[in-house]
C-alpha atoms as a PDB file:
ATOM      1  CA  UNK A   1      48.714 -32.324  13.410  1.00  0.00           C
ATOM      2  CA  UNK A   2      46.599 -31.506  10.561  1.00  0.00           C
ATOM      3  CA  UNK A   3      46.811 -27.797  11.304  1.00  0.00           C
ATOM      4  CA  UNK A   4      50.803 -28.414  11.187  1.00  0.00           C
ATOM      5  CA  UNK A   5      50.295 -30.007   7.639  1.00  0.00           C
ATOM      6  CA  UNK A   6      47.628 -27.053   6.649  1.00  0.00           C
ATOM      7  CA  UNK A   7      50.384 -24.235   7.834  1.00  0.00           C
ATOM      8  CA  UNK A   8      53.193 -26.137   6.112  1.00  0.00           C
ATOM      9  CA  UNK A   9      51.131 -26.099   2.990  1.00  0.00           C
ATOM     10  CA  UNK A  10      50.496 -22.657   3.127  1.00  0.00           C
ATOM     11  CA  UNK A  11      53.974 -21.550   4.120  1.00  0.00           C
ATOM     12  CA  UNK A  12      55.303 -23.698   0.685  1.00  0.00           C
ATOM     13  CA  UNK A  13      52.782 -21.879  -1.595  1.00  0.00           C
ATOM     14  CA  UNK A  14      53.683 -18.328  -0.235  1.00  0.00           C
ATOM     15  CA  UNK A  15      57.407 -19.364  -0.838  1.00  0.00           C
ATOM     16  CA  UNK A  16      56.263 -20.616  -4.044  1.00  0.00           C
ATOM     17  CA  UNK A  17      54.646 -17.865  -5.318  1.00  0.00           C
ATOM     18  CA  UNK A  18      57.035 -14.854  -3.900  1.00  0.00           C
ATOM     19  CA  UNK A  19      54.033 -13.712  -1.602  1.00  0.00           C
ATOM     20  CA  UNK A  20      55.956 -10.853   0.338  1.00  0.00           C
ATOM     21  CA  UNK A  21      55.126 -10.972   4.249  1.00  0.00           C
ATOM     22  CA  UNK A  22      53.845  -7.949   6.180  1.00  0.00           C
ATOM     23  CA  UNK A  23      54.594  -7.306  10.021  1.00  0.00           C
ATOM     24  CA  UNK A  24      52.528  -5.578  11.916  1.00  0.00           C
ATOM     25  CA  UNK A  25      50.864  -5.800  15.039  1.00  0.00           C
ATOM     26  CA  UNK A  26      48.440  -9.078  15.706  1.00  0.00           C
ATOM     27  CA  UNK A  27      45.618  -6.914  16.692  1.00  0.00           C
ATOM     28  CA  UNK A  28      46.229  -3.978  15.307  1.00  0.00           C
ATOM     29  CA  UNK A  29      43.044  -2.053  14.518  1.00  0.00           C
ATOM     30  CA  UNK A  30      43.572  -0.168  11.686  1.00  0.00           C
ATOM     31  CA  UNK A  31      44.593  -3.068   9.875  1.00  0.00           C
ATOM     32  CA  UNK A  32      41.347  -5.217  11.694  1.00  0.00           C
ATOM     33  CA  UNK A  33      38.227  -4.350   9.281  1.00  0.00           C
ATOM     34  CA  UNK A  34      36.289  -6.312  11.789  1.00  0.00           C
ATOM     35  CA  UNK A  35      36.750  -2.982  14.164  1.00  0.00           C
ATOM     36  CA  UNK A  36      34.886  -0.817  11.899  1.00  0.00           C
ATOM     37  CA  UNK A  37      32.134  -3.163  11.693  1.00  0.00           C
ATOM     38  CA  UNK A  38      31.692  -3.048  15.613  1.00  0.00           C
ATOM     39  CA  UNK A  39      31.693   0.718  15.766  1.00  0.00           C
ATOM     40  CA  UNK A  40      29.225   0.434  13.574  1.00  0.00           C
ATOM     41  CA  UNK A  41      26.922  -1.810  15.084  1.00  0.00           C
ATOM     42  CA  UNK A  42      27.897  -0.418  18.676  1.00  0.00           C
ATOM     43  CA  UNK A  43      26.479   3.350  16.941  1.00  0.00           C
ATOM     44  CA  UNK A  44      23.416   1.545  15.957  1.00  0.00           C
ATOM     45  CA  UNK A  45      22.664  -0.439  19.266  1.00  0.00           C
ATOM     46  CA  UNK A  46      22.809   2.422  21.045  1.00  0.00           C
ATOM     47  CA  UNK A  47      19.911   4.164  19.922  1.00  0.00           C
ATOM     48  CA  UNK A  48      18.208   1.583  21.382  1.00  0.00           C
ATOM     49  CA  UNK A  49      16.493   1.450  24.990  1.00  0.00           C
ATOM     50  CA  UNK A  50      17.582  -2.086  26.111  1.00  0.00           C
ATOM     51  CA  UNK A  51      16.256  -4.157  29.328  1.00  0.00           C
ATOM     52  CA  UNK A  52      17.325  -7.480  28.713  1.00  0.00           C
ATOM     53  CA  UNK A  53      20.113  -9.517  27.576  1.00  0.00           C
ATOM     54  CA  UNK A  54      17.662 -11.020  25.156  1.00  0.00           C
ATOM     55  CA  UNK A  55      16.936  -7.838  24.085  1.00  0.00           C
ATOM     56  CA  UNK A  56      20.337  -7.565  23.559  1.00  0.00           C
ATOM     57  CA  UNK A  57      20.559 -10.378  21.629  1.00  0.00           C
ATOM     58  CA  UNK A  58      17.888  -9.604  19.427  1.00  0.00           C
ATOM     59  CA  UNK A  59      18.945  -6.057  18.526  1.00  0.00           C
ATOM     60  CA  UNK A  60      22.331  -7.510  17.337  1.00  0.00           C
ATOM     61  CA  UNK A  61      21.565  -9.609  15.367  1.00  0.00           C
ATOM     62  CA  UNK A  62      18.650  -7.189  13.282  1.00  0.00           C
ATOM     63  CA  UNK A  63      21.334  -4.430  12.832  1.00  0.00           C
ATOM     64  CA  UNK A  64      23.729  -7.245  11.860  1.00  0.00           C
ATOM     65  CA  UNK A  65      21.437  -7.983   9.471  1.00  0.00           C
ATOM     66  CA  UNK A  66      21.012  -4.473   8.047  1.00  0.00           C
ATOM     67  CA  UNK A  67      24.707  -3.803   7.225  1.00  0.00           C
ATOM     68  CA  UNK A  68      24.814  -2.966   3.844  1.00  0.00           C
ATOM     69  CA  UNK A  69      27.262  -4.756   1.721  1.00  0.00           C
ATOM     70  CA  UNK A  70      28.842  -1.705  -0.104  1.00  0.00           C
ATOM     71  CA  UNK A  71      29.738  -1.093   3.664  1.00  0.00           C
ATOM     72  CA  UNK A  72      31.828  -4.431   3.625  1.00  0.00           C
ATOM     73  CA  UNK A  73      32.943  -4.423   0.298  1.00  0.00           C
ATOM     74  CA  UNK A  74      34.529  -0.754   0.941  1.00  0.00           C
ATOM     75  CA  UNK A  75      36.167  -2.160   4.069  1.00  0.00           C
ATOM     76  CA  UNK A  76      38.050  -4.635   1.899  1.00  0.00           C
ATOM     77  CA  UNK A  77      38.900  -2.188  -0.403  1.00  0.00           C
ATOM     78  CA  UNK A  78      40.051   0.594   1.639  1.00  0.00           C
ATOM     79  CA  UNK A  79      42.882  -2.193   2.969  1.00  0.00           C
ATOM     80  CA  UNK A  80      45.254  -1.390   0.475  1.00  0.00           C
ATOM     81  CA  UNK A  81      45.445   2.380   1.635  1.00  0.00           C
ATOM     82  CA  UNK A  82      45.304   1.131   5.408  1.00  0.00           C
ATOM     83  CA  UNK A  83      48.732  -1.159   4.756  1.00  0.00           C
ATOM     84  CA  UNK A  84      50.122   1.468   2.383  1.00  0.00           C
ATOM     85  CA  UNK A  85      49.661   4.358   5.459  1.00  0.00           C
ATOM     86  CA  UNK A  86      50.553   1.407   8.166  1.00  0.00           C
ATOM     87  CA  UNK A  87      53.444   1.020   6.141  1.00  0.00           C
ATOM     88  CA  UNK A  88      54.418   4.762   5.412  1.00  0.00           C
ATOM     89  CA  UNK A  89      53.924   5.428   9.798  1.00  0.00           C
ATOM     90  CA  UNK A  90      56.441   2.316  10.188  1.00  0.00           C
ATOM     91  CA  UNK A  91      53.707   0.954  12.044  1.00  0.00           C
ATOM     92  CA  UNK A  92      52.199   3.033  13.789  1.00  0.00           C
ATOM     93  CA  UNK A  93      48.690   4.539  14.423  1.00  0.00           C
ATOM     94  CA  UNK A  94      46.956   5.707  11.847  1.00  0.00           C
ATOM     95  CA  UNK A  95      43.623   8.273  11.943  1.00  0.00           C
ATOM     96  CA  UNK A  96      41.426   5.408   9.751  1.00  0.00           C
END
């Protein structure tokens, strides 16, 4: 219910303020930041010799931690060229 009222809200206030919707794929991953970030961190993990989950675990979250925040902020910023080539492909794959 109170997701309902949240959604409603938000729907209203994209009405409201002529916010144009997108379409494109759910999970698309050029338009999924979050994809980049894995590659990243898969890259990373694997120059390491691993025996354990825990070990795992560990190494995650350390090169989690060392992900520099220009690296983020030029994920978000690169988004407007992503949509604009999404856009431009009519949907399709892009080489991101």
């Amino acid at each position: 219910m109170i997701l309902s009222i949240g959604l409603k809200k938000a729907e209203k206030w994209r009405e409201e303020n002529q916010v144009r919707r997108i379409s494109w794929a759910a999970q698309s991953p050029d338009l999924n930041s979050i994809e980049n970030v894995w590659a990243v961190l898969k890259a990373n993990i694997s120059n390491y010799e691993l025996n354990s989950i825990k070990e795992l675990i560990k190494i995650i979250k350390k090169e989690w931690k060392k992900l520099d925040s220009s690296f983020t902020k030029n994920l978000i910023i690169s988004m407007k060229n992503r949509i604009s080539l999404v856009l431009s492909n009519e949907g399709n794959h892009i080489l991101y």
